[in-house]
C-alpha atoms as a PDB file:
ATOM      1  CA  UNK A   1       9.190  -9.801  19.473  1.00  0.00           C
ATOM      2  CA  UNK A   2       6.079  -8.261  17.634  1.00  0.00           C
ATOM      3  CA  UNK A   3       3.137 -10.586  16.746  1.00  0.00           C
ATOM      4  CA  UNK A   4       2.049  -8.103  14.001  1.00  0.00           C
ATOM      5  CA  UNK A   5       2.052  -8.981  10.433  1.00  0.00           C
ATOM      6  CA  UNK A   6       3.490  -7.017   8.289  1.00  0.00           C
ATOM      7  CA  UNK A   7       2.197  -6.044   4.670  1.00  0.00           C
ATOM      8  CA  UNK A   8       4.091  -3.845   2.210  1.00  0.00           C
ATOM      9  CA  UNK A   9       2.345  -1.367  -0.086  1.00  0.00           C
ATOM     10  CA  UNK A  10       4.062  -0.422  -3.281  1.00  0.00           C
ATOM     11  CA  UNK A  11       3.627   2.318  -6.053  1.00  0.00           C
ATOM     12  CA  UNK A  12       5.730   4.247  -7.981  1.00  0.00           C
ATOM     13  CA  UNK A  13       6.858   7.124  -5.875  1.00  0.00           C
ATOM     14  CA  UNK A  14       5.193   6.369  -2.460  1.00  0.00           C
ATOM     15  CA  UNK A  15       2.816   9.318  -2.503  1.00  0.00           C
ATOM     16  CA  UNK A  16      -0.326   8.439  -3.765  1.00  0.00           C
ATOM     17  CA  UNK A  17      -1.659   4.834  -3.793  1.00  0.00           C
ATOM     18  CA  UNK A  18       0.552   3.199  -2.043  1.00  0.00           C
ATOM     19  CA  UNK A  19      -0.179   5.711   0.741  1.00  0.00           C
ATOM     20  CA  UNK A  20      -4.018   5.830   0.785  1.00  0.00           C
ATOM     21  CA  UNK A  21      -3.596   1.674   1.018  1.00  0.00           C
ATOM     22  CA  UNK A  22      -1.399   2.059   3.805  1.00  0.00           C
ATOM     23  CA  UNK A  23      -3.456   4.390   5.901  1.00  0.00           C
ATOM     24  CA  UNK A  24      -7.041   3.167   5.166  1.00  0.00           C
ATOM     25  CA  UNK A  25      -5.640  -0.437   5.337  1.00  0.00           C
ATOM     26  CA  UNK A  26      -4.158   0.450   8.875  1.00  0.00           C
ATOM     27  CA  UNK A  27      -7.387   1.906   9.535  1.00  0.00           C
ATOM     28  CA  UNK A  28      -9.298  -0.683   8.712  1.00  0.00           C
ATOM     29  CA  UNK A  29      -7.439  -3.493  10.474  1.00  0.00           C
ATOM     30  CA  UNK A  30      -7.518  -1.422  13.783  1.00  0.00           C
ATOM     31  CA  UNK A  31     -10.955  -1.100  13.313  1.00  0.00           C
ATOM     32  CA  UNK A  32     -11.375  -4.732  12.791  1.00  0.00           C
ATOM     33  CA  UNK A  33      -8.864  -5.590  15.714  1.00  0.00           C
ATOM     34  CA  UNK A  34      -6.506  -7.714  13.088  1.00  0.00           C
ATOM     35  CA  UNK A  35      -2.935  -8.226  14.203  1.00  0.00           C
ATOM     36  CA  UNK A  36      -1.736  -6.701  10.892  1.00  0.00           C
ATOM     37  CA  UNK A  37      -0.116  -3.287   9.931  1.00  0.00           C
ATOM     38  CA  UNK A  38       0.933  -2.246   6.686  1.00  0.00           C
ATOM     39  CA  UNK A  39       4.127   0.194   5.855  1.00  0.00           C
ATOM     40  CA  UNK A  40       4.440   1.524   1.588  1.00  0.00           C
ATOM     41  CA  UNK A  41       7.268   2.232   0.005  1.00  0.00           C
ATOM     42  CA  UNK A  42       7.766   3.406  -3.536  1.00  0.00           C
ATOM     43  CA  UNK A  43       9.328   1.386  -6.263  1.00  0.00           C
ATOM     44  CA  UNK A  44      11.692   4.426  -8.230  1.00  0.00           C
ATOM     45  CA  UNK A  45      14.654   5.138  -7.072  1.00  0.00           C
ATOM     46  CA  UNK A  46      14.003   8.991  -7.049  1.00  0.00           C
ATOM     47  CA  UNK A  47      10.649  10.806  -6.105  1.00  0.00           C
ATOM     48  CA  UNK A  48       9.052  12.952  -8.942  1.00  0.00           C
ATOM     49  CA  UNK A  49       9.256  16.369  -9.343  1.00  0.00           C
ATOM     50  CA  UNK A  50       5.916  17.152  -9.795  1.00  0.00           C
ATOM     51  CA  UNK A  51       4.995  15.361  -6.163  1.00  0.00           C
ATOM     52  CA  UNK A  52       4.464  18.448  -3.485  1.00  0.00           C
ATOM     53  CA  UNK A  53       4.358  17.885  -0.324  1.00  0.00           C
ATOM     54  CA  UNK A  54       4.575  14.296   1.777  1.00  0.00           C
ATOM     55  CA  UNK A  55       1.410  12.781   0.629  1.00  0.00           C
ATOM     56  CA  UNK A  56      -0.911  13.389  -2.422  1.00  0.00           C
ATOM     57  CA  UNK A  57      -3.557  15.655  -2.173  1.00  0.00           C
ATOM     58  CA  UNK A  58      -6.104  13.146  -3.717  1.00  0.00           C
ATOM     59  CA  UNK A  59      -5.148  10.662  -1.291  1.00  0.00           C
ATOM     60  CA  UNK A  60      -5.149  13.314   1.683  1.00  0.00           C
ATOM     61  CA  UNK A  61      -8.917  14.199   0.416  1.00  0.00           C
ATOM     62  CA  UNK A  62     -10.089  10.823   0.187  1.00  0.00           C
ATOM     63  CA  UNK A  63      -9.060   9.808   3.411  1.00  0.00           C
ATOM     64  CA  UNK A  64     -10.169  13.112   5.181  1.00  0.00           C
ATOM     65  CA  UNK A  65     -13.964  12.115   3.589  1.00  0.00           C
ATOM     66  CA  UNK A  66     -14.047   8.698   5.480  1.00  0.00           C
ATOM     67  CA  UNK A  67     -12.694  10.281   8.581  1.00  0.00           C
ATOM     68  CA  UNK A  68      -9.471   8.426   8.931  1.00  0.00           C
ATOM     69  CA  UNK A  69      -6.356  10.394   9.842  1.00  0.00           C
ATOM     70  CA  UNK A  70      -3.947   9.585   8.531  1.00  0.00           C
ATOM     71  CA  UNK A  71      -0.420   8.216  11.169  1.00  0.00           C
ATOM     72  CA  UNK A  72       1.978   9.425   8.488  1.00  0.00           C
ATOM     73  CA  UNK A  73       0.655  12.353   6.585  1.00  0.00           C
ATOM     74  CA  UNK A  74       3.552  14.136   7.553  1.00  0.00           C
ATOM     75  CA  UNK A  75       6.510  11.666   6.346  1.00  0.00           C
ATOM     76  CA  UNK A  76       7.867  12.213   2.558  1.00  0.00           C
ATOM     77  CA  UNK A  77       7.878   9.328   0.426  1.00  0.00           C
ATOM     78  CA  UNK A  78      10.309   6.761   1.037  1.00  0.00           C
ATOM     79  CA  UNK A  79      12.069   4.427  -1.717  1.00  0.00           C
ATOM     80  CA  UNK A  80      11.933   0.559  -1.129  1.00  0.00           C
ATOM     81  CA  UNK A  81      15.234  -1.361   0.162  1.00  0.00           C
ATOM     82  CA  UNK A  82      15.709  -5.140   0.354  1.00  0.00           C
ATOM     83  CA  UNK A  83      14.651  -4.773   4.006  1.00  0.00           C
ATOM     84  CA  UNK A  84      11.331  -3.276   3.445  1.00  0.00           C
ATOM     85  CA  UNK A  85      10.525  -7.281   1.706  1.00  0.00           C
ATOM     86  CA  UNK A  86      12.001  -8.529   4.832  1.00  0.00           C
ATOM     87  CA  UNK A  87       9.795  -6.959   7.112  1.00  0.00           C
ATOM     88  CA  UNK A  88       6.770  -7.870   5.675  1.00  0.00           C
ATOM     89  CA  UNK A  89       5.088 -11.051   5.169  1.00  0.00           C
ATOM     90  CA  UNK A  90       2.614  -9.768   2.114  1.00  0.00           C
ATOM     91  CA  UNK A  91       3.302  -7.633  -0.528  1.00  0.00           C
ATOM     92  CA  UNK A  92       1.373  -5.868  -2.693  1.00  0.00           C
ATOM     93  CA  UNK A  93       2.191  -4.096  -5.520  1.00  0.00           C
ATOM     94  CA  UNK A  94      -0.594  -1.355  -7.002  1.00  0.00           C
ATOM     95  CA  UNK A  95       0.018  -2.113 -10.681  1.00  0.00           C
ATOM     96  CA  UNK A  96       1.310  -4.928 -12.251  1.00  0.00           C
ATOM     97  CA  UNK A  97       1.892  -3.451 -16.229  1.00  0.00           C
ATOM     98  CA  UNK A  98       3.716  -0.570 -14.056  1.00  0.00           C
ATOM     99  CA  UNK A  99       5.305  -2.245 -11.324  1.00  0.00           C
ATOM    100  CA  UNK A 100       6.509  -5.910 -12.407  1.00  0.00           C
ATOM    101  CA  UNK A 101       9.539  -4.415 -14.571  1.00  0.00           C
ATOM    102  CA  UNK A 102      10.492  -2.164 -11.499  1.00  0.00           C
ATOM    103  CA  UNK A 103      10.688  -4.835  -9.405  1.00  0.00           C
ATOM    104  CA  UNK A 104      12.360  -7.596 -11.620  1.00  0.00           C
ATOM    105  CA  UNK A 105      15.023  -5.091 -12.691  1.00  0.00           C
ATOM    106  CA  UNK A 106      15.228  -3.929  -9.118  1.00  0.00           C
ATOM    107  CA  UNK A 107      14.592  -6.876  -6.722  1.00  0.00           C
ATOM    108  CA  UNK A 108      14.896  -9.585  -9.355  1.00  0.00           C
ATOM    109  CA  UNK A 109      14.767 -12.680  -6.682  1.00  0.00           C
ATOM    110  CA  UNK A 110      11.380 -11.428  -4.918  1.00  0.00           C
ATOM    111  CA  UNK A 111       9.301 -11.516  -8.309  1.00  0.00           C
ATOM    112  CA  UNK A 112       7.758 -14.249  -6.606  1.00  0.00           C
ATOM    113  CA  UNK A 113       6.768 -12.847  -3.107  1.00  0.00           C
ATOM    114  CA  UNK A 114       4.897 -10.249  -4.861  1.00  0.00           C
ATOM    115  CA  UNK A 115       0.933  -9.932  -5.397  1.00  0.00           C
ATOM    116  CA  UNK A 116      -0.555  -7.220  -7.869  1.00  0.00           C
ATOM    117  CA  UNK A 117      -3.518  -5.141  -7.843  1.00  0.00           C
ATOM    118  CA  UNK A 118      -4.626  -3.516 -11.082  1.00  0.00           C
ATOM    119  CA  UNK A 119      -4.909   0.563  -9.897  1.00  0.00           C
ATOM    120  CA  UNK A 120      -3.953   3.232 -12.323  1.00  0.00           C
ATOM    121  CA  UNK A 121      -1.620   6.561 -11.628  1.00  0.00           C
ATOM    122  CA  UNK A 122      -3.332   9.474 -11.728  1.00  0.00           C
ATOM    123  CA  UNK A 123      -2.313  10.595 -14.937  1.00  0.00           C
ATOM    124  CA  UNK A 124      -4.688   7.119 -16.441  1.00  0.00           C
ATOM    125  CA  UNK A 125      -7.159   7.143 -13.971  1.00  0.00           C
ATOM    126  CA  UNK A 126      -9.167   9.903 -12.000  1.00  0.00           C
ATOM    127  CA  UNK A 127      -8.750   9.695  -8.650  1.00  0.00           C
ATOM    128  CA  UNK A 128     -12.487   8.766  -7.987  1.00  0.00           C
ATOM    129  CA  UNK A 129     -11.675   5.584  -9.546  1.00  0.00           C
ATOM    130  CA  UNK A 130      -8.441   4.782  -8.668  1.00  0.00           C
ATOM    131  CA  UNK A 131      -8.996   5.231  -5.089  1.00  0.00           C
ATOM    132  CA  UNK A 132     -12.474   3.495  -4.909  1.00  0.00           C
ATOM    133  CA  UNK A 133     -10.877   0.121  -6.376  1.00  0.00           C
ATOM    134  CA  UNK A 134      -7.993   0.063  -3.334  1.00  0.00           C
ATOM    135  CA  UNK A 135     -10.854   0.762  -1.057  1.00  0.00           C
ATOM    136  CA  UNK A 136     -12.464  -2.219  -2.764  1.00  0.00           C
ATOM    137  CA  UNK A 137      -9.231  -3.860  -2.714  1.00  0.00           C
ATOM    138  CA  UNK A 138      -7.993  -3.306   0.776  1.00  0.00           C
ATOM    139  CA  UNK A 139     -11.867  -4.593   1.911  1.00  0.00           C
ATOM    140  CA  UNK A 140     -11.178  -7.826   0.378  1.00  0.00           C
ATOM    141  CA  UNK A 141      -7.874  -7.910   1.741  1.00  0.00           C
ATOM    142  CA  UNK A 142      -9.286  -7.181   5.357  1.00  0.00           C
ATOM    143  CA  UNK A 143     -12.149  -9.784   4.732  1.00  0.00           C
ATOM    144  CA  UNK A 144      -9.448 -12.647   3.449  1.00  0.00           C
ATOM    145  CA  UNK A 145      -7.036 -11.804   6.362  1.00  0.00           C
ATOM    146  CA  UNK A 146      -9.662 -12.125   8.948  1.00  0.00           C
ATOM    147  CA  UNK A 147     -10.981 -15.208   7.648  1.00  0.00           C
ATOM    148  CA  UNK A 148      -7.595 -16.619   7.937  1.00  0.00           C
ATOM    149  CA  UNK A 149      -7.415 -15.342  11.419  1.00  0.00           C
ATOM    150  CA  UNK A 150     -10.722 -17.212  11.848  1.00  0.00           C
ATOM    151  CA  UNK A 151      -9.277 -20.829  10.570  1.00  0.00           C
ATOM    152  CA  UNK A 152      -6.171 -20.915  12.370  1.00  0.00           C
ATOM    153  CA  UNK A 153      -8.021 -19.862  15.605  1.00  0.00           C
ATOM    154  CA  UNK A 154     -10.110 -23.420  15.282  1.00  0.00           C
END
C-alpha cells in the first residue's frame, strides 16, 4: 500500500498547465522530501488540434530554465476518468470560469472535491504570466502541505 498522497492537476487538454504543475509540483515536493506526488489530466474529452507534440513548448521552456526535468515529457496528454478523482486526495483545477462547467457537466457529483486556481490559457495570458502564478501557486501549495505534515507529526 503506498503512503503517497495523491493530487490531481487539471486543464483543458493536459498539455500545458496542468503539466508544468505536475512536474514542478513533483519537483518541488521531492525536493522538499513531502510524501506527495501529483498526476494531471485534462478536462475535454478530445485533445486540440493545434497541441504538437506531448507537452507544450512553453511549459517544456519554463521548466528547462529552473532545471527540472521533466518524468513525463514524453507521454501525450491524457483525458480525465472517474478514477483519476479516486486516486487522488486533492484536486486542483487551473481555472475555475474555464473548468467548473467541464467538470459539473462531466463529473457532476465531484463539484465539491474540487479546488480552483485562477491561471489563464495561453491564448488570454502570455506564458510569462501564466506560468509564474502556478509557480506561485504550487509554492503555496508546497508551503500549506508541509505545514500540515508539520501538525500531524506533533
Amino acid at each position: 500500500m503506498s503512503t503517497e498522497n495523491r493530487i490531481l492537476f487539471l486543464c483543458t487538454g493536459n498539455y500545458y498547465r496542468s503539466r508544468y504543475a505536475e512536474e514542478l509540483f513533483n519537483h518541488r515536493a521531492t525536493t522538499e522530501g513531502l510524501a506527495w506526488r501529483a498526476l494531471s489530466r485534462g478536462l475535454a474529452e478530445h485533445g486540440s488540434p493545434d497541441n504538437i507534440g506531448p507537452m507544450s513548448r512553453f511549459a517544456l521552456e519554463a521548466l528547462q530554465l529552473k532545471a527540472v526535468l521533466p518524468a513525463g515529457a514524453i507521454r501525450y496528454p491524457q483525458p480525465c476518468s472517474l478514477a483519476d478523482f479516486d486516486k487522488a486526495q486533492l484536486v486542483v483545477a487551473l481555472n475555475e470560469s474555464e473548468h467548473r462547467p467541464m467538470i459539473e457537466r462531466r463529473f457532476p457529483e465531484l463539484g465539491d472535491r474540487i479546488t480552483y486556481w485562477d491561471v489563464d490559457d495561453v491564448e488570454l495570458a502570455p506564458p510569462s504570466e501564466a506560468l509564474a502564478m502556478i509557480d506561485d501557486l504550487v509554492e503555496e501549495l508546497i508551503l500549506t502541505l508541509r505545514q500540515s505534515c508539520a501538525y500531524r507529526r506533533r
